[in-house]
C-alpha atoms as a PDB file:
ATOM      1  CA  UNK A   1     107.795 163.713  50.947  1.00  0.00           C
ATOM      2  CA  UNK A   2     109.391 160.990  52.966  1.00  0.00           C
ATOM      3  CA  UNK A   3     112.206 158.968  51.274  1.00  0.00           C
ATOM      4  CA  UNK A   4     111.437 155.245  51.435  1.00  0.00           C
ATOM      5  CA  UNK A   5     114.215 152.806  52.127  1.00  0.00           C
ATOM      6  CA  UNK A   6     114.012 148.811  52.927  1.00  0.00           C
ATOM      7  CA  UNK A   7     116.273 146.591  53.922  1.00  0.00           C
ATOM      8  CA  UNK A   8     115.400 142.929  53.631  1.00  0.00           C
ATOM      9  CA  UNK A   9     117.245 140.375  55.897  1.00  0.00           C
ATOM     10  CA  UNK A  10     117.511 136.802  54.238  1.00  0.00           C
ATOM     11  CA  UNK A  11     118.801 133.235  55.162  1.00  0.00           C
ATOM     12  CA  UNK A  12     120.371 131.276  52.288  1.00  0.00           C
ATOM     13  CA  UNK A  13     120.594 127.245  52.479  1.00  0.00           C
ATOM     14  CA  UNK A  14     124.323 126.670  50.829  1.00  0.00           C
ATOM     15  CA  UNK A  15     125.576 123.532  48.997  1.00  0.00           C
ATOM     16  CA  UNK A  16     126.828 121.828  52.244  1.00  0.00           C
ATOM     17  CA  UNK A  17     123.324 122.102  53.929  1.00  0.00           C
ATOM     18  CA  UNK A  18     125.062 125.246  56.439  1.00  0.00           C
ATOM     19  CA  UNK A  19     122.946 128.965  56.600  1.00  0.00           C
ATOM     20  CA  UNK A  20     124.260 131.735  55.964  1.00  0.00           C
ATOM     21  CA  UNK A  21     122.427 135.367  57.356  1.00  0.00           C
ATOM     22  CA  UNK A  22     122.729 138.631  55.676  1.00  0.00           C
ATOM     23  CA  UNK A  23     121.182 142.008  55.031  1.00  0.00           C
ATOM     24  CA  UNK A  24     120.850 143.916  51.807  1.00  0.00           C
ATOM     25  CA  UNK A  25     119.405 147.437  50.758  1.00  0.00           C
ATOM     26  CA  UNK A  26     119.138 145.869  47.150  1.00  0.00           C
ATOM     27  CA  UNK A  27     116.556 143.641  45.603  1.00  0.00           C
ATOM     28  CA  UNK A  28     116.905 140.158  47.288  1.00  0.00           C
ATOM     29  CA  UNK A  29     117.357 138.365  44.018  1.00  0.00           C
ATOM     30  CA  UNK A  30     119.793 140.416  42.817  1.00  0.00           C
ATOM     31  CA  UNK A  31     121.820 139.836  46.021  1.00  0.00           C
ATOM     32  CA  UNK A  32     121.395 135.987  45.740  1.00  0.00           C
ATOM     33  CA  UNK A  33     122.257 136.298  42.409  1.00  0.00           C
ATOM     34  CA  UNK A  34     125.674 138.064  43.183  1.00  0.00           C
ATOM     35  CA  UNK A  35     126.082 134.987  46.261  1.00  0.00           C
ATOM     36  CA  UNK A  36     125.785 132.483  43.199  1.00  0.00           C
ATOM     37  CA  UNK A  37     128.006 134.120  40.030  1.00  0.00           C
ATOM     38  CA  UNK A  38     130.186 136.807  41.743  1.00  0.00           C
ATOM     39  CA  UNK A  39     134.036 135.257  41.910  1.00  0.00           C
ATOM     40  CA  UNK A  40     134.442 136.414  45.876  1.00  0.00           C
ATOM     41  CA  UNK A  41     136.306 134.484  48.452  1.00  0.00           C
ATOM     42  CA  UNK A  42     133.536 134.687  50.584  1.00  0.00           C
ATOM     43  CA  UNK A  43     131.458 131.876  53.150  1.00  0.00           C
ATOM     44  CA  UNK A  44     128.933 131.682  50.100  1.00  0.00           C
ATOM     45  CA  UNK A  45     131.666 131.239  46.987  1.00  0.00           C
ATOM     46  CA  UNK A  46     132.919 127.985  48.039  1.00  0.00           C
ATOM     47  CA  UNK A  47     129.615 126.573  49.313  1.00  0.00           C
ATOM     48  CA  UNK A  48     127.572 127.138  45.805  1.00  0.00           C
ATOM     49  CA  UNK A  49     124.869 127.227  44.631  1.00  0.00           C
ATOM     50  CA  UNK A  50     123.276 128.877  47.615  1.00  0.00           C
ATOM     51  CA  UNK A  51     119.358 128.608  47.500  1.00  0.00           C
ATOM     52  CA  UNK A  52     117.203 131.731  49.070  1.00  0.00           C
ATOM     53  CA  UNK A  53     114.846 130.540  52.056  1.00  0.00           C
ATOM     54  CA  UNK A  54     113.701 133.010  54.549  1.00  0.00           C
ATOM     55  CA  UNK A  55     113.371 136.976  54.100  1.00  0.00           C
ATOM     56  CA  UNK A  56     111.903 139.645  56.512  1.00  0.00           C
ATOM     57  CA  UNK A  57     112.055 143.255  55.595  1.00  0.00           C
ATOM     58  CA  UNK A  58     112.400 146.483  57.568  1.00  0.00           C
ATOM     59  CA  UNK A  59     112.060 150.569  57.079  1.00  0.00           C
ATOM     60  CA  UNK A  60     114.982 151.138  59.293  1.00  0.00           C
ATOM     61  CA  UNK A  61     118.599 149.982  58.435  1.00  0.00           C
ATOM     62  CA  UNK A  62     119.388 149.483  62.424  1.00  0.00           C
ATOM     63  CA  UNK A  63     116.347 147.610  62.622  1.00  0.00           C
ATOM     64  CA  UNK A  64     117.635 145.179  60.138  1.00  0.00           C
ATOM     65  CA  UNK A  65     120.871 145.016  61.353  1.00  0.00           C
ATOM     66  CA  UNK A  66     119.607 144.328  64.987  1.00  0.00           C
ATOM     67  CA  UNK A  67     118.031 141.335  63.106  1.00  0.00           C
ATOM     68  CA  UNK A  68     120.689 140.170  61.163  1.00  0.00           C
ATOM     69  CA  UNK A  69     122.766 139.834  63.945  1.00  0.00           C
ATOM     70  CA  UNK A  70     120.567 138.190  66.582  1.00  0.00           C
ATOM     71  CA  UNK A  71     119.461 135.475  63.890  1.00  0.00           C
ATOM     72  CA  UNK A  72     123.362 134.931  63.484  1.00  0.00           C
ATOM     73  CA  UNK A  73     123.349 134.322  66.788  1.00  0.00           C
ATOM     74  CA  UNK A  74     120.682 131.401  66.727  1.00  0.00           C
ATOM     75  CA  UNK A  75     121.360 127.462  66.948  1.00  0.00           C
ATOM     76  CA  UNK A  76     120.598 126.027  63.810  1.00  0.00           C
ATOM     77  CA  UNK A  77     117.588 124.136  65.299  1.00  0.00           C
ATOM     78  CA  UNK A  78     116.279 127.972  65.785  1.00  0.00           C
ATOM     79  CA  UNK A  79     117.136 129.359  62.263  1.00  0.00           C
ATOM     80  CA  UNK A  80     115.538 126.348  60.740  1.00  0.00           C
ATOM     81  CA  UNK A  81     112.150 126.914  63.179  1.00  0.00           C
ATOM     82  CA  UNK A  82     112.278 130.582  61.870  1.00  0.00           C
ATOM     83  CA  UNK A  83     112.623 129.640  58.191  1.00  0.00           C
ATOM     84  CA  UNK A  84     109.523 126.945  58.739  1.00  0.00           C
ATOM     85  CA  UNK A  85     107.579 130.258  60.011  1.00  0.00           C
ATOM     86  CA  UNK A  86     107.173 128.114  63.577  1.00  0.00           C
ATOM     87  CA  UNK A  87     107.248 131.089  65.742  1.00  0.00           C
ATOM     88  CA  UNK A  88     105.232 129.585  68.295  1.00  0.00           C
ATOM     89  CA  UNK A  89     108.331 127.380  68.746  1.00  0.00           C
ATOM     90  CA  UNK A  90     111.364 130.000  68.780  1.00  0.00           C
ATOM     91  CA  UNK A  91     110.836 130.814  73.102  1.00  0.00           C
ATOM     92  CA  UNK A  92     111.179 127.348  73.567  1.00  0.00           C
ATOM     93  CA  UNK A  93     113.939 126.925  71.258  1.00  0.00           C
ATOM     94  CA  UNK A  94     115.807 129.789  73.620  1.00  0.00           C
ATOM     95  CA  UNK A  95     115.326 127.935  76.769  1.00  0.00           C
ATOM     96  CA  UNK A  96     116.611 125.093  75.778  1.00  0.00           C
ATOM     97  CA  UNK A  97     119.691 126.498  74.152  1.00  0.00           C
ATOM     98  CA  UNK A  98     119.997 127.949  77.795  1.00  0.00           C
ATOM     99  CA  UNK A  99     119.343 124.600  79.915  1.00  0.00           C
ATOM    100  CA  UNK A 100     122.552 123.380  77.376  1.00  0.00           C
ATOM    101  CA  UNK A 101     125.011 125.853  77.908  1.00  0.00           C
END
């Protein structure tokens, strides 16, 4: 019998309006809950209460990572496409950010 793991990757609006990306093998609320009560000196401690708004899940840990890490690497106009569920609009999104730099 095949173990079954997940790993969810999530976007959290903070306080200040910024994102923040992560990955967890836990439950998702859990996590957020630790983001909102655990005393860390971490991006999400001083930018309370952070507020849970996107979350994609995958079978494979280096699939989620791979995720994690290319949304981190996303303008904010993109992140806040993806969290909207606009797909149709992230391509575009990537020229653009292209035509800029």
């Amino acid at each position: 019998m095949a173990m079954h793991f997940e790993m969810t990757v999530y976007i959290l609006r903070c306080a200040d309006g910024s994102y923040y990306v992560g990955s967890t093998k836990q439950e998702v609320e859990a996590r957020i809950w630790e983001h909102n009560n655990l005393p860390l000196d971490s991006y999400t401690a001083r930018r309370r209460p952070v507020e849970l708004v996107f979350t994609e899940s995958y079978e494979r840990i280096t699939d989620a990572i791979s995720r994690e890490r290319q949304i981190k690497g996303w303008s904010r106009r993109k992140k806040e496409a993806l969290i909207a569920l606009a797909y149709e609009t992230l391509p575009e999104l990537s020229r653009r950010s292209h035509l800029i730099s």
